[in-house]
C-alpha atoms as a PDB file:
ATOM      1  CA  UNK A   1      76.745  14.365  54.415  1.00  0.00           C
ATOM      2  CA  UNK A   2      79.467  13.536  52.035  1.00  0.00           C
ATOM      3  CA  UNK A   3      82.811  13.123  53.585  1.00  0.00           C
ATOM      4  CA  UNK A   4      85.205  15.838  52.685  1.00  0.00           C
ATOM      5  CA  UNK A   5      88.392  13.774  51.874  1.00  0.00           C
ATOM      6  CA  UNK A   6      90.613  17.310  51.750  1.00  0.00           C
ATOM      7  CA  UNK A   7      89.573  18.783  55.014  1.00  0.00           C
ATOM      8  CA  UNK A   8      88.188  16.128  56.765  1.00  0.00           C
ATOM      9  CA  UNK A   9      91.267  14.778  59.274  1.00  0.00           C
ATOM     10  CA  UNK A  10      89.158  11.364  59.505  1.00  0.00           C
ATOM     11  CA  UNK A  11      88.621  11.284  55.505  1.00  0.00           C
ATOM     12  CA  UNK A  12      92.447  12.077  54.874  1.00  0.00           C
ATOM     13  CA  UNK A  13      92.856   9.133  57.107  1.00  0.00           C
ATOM     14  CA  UNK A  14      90.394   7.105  55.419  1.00  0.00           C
ATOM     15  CA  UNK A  15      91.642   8.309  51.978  1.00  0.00           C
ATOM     16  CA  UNK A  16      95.195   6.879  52.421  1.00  0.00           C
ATOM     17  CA  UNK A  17      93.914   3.652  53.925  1.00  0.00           C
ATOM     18  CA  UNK A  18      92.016   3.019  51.007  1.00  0.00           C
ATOM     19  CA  UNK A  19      94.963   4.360  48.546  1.00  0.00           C
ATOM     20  CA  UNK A  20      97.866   2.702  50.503  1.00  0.00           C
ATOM     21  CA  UNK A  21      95.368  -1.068  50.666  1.00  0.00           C
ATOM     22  CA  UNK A  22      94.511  -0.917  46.828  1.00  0.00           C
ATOM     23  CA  UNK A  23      97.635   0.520  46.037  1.00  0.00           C
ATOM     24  CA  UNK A  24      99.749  -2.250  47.544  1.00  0.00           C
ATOM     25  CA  UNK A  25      97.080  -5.107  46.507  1.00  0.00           C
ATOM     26  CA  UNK A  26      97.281  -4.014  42.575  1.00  0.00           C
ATOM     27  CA  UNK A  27     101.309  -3.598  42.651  1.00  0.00           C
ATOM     28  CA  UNK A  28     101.130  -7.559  44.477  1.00  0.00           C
ATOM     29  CA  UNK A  29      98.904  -8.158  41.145  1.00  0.00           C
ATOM     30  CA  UNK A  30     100.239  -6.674  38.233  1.00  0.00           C
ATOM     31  CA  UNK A  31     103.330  -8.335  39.727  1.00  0.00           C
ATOM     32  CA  UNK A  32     101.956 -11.508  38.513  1.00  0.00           C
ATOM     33  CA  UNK A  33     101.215 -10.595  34.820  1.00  0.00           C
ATOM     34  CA  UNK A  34     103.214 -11.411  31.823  1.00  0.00           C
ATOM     35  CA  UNK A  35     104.461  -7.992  29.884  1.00  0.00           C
ATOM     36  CA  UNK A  36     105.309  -8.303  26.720  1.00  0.00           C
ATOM     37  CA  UNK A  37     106.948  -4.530  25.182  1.00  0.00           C
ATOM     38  CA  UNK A  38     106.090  -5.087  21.178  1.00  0.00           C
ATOM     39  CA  UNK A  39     109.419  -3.236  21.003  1.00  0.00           C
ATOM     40  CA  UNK A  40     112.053  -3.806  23.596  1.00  0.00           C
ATOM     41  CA  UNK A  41     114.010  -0.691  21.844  1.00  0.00           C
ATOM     42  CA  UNK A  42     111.262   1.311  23.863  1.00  0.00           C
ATOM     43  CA  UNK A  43     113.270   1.537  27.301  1.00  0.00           C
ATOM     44  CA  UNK A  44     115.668   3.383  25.674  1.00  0.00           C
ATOM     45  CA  UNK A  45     113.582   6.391  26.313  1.00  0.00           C
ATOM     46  CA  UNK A  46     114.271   5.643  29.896  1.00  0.00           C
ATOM     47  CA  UNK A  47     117.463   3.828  30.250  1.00  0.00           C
ATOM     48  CA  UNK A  48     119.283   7.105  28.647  1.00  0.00           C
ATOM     49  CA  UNK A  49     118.630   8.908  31.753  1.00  0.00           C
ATOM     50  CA  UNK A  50     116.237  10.888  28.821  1.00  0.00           C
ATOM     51  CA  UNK A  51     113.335  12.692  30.650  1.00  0.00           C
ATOM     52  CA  UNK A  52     110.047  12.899  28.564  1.00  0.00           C
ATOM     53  CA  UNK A  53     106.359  12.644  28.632  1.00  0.00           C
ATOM     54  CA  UNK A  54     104.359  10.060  28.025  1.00  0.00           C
ATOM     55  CA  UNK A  55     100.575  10.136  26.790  1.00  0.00           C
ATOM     56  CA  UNK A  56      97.736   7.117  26.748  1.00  0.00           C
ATOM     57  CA  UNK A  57      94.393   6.752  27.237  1.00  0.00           C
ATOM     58  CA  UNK A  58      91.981   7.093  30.284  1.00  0.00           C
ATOM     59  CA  UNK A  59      91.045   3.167  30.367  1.00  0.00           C
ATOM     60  CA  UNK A  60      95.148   2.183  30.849  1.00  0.00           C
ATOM     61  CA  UNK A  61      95.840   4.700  33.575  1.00  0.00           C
ATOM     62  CA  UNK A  62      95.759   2.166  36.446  1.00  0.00           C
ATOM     63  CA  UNK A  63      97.682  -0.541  35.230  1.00  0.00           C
ATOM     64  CA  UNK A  64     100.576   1.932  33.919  1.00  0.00           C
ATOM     65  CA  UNK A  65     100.655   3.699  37.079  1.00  0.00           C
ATOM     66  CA  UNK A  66     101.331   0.525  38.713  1.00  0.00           C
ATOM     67  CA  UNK A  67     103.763  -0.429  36.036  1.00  0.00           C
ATOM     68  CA  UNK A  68     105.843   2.789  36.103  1.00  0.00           C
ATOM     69  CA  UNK A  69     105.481   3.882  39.226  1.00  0.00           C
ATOM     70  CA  UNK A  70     109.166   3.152  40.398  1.00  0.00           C
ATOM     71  CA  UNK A  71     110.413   5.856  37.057  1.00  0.00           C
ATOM     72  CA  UNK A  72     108.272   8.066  39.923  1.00  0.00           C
ATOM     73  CA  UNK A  73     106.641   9.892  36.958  1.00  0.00           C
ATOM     74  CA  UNK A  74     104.420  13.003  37.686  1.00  0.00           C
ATOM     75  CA  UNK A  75     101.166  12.175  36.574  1.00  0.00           C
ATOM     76  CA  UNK A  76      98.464  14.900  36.089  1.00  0.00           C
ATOM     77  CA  UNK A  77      95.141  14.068  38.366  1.00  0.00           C
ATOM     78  CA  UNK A  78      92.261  15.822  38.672  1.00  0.00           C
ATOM     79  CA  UNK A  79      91.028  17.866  41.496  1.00  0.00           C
ATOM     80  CA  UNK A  80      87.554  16.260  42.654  1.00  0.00           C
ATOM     81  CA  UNK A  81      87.143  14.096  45.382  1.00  0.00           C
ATOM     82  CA  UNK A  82      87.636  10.935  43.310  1.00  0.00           C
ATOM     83  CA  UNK A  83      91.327  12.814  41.850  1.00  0.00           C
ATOM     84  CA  UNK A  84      92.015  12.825  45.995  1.00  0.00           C
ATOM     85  CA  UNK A  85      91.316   8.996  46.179  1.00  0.00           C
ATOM     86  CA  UNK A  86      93.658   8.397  43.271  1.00  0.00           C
ATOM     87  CA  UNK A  87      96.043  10.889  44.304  1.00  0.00           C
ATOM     88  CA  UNK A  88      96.715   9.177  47.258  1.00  0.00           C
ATOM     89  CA  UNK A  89      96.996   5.617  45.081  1.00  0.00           C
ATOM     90  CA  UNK A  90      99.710   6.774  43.171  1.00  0.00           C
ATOM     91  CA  UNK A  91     101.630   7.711  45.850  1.00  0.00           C
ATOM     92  CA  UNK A  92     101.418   4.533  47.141  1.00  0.00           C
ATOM     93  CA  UNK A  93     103.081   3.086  43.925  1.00  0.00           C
ATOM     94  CA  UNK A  94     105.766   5.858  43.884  1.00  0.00           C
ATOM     95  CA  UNK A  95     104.343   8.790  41.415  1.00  0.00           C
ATOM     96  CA  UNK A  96     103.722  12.027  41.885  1.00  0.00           C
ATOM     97  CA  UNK A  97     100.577  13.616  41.999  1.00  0.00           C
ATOM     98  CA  UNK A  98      99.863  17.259  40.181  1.00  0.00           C
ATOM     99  CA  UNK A  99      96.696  18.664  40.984  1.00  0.00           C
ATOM    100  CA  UNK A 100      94.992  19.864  37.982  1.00  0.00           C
ATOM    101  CA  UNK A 101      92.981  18.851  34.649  1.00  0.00           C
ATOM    102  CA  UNK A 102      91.660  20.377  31.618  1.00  0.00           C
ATOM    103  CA  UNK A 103      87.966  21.254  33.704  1.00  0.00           C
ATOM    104  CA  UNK A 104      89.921  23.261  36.054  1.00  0.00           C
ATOM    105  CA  UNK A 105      93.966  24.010  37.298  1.00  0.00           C
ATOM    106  CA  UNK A 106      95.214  22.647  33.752  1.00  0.00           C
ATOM    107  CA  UNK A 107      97.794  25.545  33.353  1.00  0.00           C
ATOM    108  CA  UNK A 108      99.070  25.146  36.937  1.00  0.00           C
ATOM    109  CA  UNK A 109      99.557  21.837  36.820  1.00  0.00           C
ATOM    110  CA  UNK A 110     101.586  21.427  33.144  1.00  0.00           C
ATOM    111  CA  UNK A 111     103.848  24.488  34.909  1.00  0.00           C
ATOM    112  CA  UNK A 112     104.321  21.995  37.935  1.00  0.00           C
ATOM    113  CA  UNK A 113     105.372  19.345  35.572  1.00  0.00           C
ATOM    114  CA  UNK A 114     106.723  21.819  33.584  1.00  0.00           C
ATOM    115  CA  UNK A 115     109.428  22.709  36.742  1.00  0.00           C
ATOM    116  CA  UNK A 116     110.036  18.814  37.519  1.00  0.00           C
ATOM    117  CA  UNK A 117     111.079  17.106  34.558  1.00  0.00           C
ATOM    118  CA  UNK A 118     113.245  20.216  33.858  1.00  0.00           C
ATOM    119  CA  UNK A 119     114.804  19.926  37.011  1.00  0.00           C
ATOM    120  CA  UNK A 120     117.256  16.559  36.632  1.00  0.00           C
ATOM    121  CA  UNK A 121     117.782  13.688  34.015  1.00  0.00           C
ATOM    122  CA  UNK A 122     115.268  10.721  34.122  1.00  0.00           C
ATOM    123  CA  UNK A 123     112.385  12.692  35.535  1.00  0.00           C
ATOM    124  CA  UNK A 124     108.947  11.891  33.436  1.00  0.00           C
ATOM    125  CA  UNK A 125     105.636  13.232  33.612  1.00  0.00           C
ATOM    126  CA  UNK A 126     101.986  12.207  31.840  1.00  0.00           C
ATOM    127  CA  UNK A 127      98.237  11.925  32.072  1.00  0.00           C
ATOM    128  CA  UNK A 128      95.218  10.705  30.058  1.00  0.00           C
ATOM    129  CA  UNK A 129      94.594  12.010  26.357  1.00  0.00           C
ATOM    130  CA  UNK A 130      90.997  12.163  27.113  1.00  0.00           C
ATOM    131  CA  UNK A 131      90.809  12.631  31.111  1.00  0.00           C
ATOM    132  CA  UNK A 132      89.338  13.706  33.218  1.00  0.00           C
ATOM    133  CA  UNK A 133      85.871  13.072  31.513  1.00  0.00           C
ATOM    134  CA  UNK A 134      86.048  12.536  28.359  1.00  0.00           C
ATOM    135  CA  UNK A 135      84.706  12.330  25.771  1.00  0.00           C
ATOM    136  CA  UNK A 136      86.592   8.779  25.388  1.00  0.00           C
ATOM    137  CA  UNK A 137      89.204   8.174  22.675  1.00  0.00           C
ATOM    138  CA  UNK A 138      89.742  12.227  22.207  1.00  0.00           C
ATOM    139  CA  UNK A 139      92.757  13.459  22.922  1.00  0.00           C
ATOM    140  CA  UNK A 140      93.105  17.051  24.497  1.00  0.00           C
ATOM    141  CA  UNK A 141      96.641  18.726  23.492  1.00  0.00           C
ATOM    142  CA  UNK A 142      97.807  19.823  27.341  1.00  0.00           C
ATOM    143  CA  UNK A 143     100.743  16.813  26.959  1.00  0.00           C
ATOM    144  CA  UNK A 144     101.968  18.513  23.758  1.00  0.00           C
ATOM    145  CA  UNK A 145     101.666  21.872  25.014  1.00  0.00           C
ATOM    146  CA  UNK A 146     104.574  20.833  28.024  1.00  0.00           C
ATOM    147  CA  UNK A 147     106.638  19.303  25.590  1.00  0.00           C
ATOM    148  CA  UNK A 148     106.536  22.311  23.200  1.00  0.00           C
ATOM    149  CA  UNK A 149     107.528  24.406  26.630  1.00  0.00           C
ATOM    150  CA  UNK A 150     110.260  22.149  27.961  1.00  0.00           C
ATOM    151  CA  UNK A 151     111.667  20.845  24.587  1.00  0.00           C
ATOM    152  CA  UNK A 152     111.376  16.996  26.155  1.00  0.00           C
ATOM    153  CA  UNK A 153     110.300  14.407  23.444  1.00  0.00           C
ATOM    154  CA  UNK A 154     106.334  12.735  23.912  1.00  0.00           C
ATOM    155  CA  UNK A 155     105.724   9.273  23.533  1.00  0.00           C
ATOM    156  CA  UNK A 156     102.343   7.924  23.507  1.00  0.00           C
ATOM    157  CA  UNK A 157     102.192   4.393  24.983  1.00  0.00           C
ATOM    158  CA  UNK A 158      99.504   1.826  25.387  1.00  0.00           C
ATOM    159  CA  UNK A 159      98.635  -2.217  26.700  1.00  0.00           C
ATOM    160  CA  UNK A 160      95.968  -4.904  26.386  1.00  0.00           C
ATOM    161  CA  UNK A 161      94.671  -7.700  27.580  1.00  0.00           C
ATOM    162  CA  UNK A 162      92.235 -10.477  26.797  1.00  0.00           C
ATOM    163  CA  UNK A 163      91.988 -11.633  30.515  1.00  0.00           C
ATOM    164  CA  UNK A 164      91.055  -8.284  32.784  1.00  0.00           C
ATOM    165  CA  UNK A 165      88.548  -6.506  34.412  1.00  0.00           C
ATOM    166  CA  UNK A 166      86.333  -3.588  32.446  1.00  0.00           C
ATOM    167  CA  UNK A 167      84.687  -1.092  34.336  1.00  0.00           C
ATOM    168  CA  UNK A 168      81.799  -1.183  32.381  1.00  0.00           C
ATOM    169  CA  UNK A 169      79.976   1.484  34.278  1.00  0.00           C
ATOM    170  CA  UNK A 170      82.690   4.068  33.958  1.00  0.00           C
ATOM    171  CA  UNK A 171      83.185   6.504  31.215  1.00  0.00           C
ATOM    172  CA  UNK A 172      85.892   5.658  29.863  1.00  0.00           C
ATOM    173  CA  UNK A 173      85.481   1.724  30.154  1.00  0.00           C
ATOM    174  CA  UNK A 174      88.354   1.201  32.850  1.00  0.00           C
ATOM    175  CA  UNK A 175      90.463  -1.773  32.113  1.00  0.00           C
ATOM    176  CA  UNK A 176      92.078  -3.787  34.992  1.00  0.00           C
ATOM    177  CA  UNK A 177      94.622  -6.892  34.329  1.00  0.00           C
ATOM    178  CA  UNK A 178      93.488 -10.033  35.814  1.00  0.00           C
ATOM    179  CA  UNK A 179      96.194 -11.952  38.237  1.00  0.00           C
ATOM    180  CA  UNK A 180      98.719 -13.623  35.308  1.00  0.00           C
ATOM    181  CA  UNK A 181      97.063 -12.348  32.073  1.00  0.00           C
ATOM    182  CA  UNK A 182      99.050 -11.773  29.546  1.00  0.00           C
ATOM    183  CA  UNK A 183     100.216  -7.786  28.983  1.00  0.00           C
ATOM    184  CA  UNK A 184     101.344  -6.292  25.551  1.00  0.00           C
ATOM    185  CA  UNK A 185     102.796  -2.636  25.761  1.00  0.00           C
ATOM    186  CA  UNK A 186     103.511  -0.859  22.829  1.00  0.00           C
ATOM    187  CA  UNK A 187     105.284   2.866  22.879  1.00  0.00           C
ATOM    188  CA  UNK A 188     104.765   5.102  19.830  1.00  0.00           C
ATOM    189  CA  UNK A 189     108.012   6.731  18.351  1.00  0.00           C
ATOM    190  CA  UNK A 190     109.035   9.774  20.924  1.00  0.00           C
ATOM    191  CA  UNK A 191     108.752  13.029  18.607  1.00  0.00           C
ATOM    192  CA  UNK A 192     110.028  16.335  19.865  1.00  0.00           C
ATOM    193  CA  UNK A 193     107.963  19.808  19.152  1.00  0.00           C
ATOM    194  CA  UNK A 194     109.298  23.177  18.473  1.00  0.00           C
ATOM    195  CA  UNK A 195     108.846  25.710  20.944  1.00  0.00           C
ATOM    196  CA  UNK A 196     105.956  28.408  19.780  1.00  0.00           C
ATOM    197  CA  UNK A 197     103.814  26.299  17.697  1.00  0.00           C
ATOM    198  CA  UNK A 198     101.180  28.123  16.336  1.00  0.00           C
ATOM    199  CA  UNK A 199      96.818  27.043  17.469  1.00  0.00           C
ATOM    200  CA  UNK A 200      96.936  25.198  13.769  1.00  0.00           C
ATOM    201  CA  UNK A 201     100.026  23.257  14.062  1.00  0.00           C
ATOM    202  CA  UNK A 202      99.141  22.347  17.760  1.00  0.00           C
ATOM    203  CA  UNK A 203      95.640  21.029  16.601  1.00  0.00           C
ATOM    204  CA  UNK A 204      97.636  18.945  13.972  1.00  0.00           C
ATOM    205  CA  UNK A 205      99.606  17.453  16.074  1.00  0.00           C
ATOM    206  CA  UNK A 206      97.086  16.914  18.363  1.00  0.00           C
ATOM    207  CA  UNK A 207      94.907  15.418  15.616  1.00  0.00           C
ATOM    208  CA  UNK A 208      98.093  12.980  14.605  1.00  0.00           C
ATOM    209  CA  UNK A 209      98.315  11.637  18.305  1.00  0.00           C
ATOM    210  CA  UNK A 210      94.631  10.682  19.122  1.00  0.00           C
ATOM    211  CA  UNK A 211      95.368   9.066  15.620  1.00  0.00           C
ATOM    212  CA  UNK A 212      98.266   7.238  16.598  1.00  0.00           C
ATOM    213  CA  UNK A 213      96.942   6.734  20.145  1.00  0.00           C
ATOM    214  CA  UNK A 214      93.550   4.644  18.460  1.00  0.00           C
ATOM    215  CA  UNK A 215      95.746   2.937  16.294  1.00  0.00           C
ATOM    216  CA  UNK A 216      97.608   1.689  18.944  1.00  0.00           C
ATOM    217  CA  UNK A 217      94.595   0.369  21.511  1.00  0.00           C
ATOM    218  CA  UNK A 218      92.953  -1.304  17.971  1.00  0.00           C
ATOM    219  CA  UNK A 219      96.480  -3.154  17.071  1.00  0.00           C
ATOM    220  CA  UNK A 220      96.904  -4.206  20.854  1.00  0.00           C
ATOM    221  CA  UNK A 221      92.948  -5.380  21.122  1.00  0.00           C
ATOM    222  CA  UNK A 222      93.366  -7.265  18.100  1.00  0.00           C
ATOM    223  CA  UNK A 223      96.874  -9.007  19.063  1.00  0.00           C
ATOM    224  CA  UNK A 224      95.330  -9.835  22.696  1.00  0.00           C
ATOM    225  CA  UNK A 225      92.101 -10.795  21.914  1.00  0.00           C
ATOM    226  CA  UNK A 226      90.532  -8.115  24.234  1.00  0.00           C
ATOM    227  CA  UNK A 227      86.954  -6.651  22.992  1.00  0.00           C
ATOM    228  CA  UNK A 228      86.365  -3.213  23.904  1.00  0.00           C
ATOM    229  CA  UNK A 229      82.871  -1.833  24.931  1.00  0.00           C
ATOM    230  CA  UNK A 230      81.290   0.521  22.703  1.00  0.00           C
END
């Protein structure tokens, strides 16, 4: 019988053992890897106590929840088993779990983040374009959606590396820095959404991100050398 992580008092223990020990172990290692932001001008969108979202795709999650987790963003996780596993991960780093994906509590979670980063200054929220399963490289418009509601500016934001780990077996092709590879981040413009957009003009915009969001990884890939799957 599969252990229920939720309900189970031994699997909630055993789900924030494993969390807290991988969570601790991958901080220890992305400590060790070079970053290099294409544009430094980037952390302005934090350092003006600006809240916002931020967007990227499924195979960067871990490595940016590592690397942000101290801007204690509220990231959007899925409620399976697995989600419960990674829920507890990013609370080891310092984010915030909200329960909830496009296959199921979507709404309820963007009106969770919806209520946080509305609630003080410096206070961020994101997920994956194409979580929680895909299909990989297409962006779903829940991201723009919150930032029409809350009038915060999006930012999609991406990294690479020649020297990591790929999940080959996983959807989305996981990547994982090695120890000391060498990082390159790049953030897209932050643009800002009127309230009340209309199905069409969402889809545009949605349309333009995934756009921008490709354009991005293939730049990146091709600066660091990294190959990715097909």
């Amino acid at each position: 019988m599969a252990l229920d992580y939720k309900n189970s008092r031994w699997g909630r223990v055993l789900l924030w053992l494993i969390a807290t020990i991988i969570g601790r172990i991958l901080w220890l290692m992305f400590k060790t890897c070079r970053v290099t932001y294409m544009d430094p001008k980037v952390w302005d969108f934090f350092d003006r106590g600006q809240s916002g979202v931020l967007l990227t795709w499924h195979r960067a999650a871990i490595f940016f929840l590592g690397n942000f987790g101290n801007y204690h963003p509220a990231i959007m996780i899925s409620r399976s088993n697995d989600g419960e596993i990674l829920s507890g991960f990013l609370k080891a780093l310092g984010g915030i779990p909200v329960r909830g994906s496009s296959s199921g509590g979507g709404m309820a979670a963007l009106r969770q983040m919806a209520v946080y980063i509305t609630g003080g200054p410096r206070r961020y929220a994101g997920t994956v374009a194409d979580g929680p399963r895909g299909p990989r490289y297409k962006a779903k418009d829940g991201m723009i959606r919150l930032s029409c509601h809350t009038s915060l500016p999006l930012a999609p934001v991406m990294w690479s590396a020649r020297r990591c780990w790929c999940l080959k077996g996983t959807w989305d092709k996981t990547a994982i820095p090695k120890p000391f590879a060498k990082v390159y981040v790049d953030f897209g413009a932050p643009r800002s959404y009127l309230p009340n957009l209309s199905r069409e003009q969402i889809e545009l915009a949605r349309q333009e991100l995934e756009a921008e969001l490709i354009a991005m990884k293939d730049n990146l890939d091709a600066i660091s050398g990294y190959e990715d799957p097909a």
